[in-house]
Protein backbone atom coordinates (compact mmCIF):
# COMPACT_ATOMS: atom_id res chain seq x y z
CA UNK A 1 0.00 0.00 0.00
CA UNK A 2 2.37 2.49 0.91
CA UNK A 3 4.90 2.08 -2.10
CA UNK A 4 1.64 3.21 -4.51
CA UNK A 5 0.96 5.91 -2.53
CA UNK A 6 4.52 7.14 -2.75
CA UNK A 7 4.50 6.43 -6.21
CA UNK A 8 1.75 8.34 -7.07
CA UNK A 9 3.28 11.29 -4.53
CA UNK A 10 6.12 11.32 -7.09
CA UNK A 11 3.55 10.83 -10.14
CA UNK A 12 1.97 13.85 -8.76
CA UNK A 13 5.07 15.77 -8.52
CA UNK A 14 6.34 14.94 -11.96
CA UNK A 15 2.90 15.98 -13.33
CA UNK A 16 3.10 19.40 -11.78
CA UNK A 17 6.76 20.28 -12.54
CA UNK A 18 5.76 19.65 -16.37
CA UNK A 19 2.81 21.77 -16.05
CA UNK A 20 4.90 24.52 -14.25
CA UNK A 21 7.84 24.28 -17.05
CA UNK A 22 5.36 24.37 -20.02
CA UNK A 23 3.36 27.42 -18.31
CA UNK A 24 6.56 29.49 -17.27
CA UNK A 25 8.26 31.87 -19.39
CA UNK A 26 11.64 30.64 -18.49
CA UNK A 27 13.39 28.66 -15.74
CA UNK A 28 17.27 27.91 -14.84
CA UNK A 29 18.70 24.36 -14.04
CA UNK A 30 21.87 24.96 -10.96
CA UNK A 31 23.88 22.67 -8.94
CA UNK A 32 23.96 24.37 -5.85
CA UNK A 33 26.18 22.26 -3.93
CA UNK A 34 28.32 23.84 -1.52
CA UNK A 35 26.12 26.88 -0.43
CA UNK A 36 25.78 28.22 2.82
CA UNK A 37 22.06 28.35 4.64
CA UNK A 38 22.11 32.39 4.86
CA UNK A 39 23.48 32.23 0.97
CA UNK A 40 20.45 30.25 0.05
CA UNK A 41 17.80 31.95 2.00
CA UNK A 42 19.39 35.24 0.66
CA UNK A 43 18.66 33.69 -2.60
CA UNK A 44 15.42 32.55 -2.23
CA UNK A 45 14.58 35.85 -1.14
CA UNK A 46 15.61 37.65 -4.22
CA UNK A 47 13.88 35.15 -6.68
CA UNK A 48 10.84 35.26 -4.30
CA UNK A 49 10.92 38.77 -4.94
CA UNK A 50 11.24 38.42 -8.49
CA UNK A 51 8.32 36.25 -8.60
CA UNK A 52 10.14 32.74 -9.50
CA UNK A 53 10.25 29.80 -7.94
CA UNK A 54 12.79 28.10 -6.70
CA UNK A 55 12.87 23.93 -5.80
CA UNK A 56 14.54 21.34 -5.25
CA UNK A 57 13.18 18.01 -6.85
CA UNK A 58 14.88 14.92 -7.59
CA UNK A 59 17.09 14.36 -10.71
CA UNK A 60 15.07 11.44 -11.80
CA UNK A 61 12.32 13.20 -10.93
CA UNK A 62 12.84 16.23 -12.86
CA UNK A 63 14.47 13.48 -15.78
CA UNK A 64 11.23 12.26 -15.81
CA UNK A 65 9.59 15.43 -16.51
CA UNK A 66 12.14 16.07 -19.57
CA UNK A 67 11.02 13.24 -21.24
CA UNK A 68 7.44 14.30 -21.24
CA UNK A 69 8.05 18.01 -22.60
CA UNK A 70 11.57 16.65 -24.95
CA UNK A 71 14.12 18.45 -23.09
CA UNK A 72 17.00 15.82 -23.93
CA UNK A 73 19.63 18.50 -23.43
CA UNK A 74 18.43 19.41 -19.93
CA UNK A 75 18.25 16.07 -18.87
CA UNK A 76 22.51 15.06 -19.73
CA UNK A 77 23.10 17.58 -16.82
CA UNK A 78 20.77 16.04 -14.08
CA UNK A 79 23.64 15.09 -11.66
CA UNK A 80 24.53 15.87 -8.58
CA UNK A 81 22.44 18.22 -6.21
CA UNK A 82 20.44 19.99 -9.07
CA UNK A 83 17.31 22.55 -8.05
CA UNK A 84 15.38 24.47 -10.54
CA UNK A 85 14.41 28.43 -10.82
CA UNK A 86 11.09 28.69 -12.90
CA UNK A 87 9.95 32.27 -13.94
CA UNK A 88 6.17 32.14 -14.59
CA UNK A 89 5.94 35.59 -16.36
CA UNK A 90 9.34 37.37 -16.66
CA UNK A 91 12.05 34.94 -18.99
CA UNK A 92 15.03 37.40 -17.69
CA UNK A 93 14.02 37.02 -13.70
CA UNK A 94 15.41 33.95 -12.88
CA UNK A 95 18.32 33.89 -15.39
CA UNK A 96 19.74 37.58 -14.10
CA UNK A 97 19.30 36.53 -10.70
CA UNK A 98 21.17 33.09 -10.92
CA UNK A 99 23.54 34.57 -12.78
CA UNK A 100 24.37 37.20 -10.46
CA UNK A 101 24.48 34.60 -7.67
CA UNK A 102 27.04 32.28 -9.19
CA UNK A 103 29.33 34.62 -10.11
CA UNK A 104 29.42 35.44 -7.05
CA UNK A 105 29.90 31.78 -5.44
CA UNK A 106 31.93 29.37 -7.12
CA UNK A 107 30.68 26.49 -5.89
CA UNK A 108 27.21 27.23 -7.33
CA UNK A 109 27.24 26.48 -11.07
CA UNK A 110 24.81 27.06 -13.84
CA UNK A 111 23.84 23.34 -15.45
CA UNK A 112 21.22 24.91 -18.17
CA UNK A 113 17.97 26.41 -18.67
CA UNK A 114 14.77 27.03 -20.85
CA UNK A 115 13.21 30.02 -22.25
CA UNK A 116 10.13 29.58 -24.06
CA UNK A 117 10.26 26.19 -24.82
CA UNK A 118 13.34 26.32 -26.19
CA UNK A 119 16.45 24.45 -24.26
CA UNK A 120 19.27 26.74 -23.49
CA UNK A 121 23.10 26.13 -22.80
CA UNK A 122 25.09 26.87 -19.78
CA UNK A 123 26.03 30.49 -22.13
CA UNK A 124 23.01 30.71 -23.45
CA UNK A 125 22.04 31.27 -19.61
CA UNK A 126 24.25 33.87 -18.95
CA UNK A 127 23.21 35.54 -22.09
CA UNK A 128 19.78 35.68 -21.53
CA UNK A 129 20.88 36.78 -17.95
CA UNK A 130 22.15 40.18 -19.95
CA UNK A 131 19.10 41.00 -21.62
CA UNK A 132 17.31 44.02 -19.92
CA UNK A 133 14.41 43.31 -17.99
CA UNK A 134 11.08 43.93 -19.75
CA UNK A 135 10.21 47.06 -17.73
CA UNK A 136 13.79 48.30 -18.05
CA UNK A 137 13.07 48.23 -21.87
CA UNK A 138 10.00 50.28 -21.60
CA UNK A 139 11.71 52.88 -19.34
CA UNK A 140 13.95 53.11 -22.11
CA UNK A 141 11.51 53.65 -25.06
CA UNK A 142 10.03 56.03 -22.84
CA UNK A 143 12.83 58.14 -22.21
CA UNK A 144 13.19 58.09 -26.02
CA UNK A 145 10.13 58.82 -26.59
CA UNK A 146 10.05 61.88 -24.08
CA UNK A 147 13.62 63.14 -25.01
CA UNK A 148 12.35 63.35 -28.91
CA UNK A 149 9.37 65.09 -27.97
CA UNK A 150 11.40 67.54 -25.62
CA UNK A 151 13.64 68.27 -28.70
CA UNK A 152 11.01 68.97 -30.97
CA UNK A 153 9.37 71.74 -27.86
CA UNK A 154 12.69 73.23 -27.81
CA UNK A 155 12.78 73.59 -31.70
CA UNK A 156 9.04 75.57 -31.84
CA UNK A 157 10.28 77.48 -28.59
CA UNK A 158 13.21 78.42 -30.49
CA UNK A 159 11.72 79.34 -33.58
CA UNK A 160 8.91 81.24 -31.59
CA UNK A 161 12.00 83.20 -30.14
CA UNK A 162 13.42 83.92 -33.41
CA UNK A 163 10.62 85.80 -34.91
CA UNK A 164 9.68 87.56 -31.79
CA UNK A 165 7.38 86.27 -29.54
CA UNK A 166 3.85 85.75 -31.12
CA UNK A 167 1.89 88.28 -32.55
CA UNK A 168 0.32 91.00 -30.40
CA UNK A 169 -3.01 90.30 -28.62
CA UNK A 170 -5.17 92.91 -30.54
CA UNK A 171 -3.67 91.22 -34.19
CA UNK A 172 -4.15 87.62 -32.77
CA UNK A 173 -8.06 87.99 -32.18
CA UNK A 174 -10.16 91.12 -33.30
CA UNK A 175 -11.57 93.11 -30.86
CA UNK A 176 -15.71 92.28 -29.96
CA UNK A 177 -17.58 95.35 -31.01
């Protein structure tokens, strides 16, 4: 009795990791053997923030999810003490994040990742880690935008200026009578 219950436990949890993988926008596979308790709660903490989540599951576990979604790649580097980062929403979150955190722990190395379906190398990773967040890249289209549009106001002010200010009231609009 109790081994099918387990094995429908771990049924259940291979079920939900490939619905969280195919619903995410991107995720990030790490070994993060080595790491201190206040390095990983830190950690947590930031991705937490950054609204991905962060687990540990079991290599043949998660192997067992690559098969159902195809991810042969992703499955070679299932060794070791492997956890996953999955970013429901934002494909840069979890990648910038990680990425930050290993290069700043040696110990804690970047196996591979996924963004969009697509399976992504160890520099693929760290390349999609580069890539400006989503609202960073609106901020800048709106400073564009606004720094165009305060050009062109300066032009008209300075052409105003040019020809003397605008005409005189009583020219402009005609007295009532």
């Amino acid at each position: 009795m109790a081994n099918a219950q387990i094995l429908e436990q771990k049924k259940q949890i291979v079920a939900d990791l490939v619905e969280k993988i195919k619903n995410s926008a991107a995720g990030v596979i790490v070994d993060y053997k080595g790491i201190t308790v206040e390095d990983d709660t830190k950690l947590r903490a930031d991705l937490r923030k950054a609204n991905v989540e962060y687990m540990v599951v079991k290599n043949t576990l998660t192997s067992k999810a690559c098969d159902i979604i195809g991810f042969e790649n992703i499955k070679k580097v299932l060794e070791g003490m492997t956890a996953i980062a999955i970013s429901e929403k934002d494909p840069v979150a979890a990648a910038k994040i990680i990425d930050e955190y290993a290069s700043k722990h040696d110990n804690y190395q970047i196996k591979a990742g996924f963004c969009e379906g697509k399976e992504l190398n160890v520099d693929e990773v760290k390349e999609l880690a580069k890539t400006p967040s989503f609202e960073a890249l609106i901020a800048k289209m709106l400073g564009s935008l606004q720094s165009s549009l305060y050009n062109l106001a300066y032009v008209l002010q300075a052409i105003v200026d040019k020809d003397g200010s605008a005409a005189p009231a009583e020219e402009a609009a005609p007295a009532a009578e």
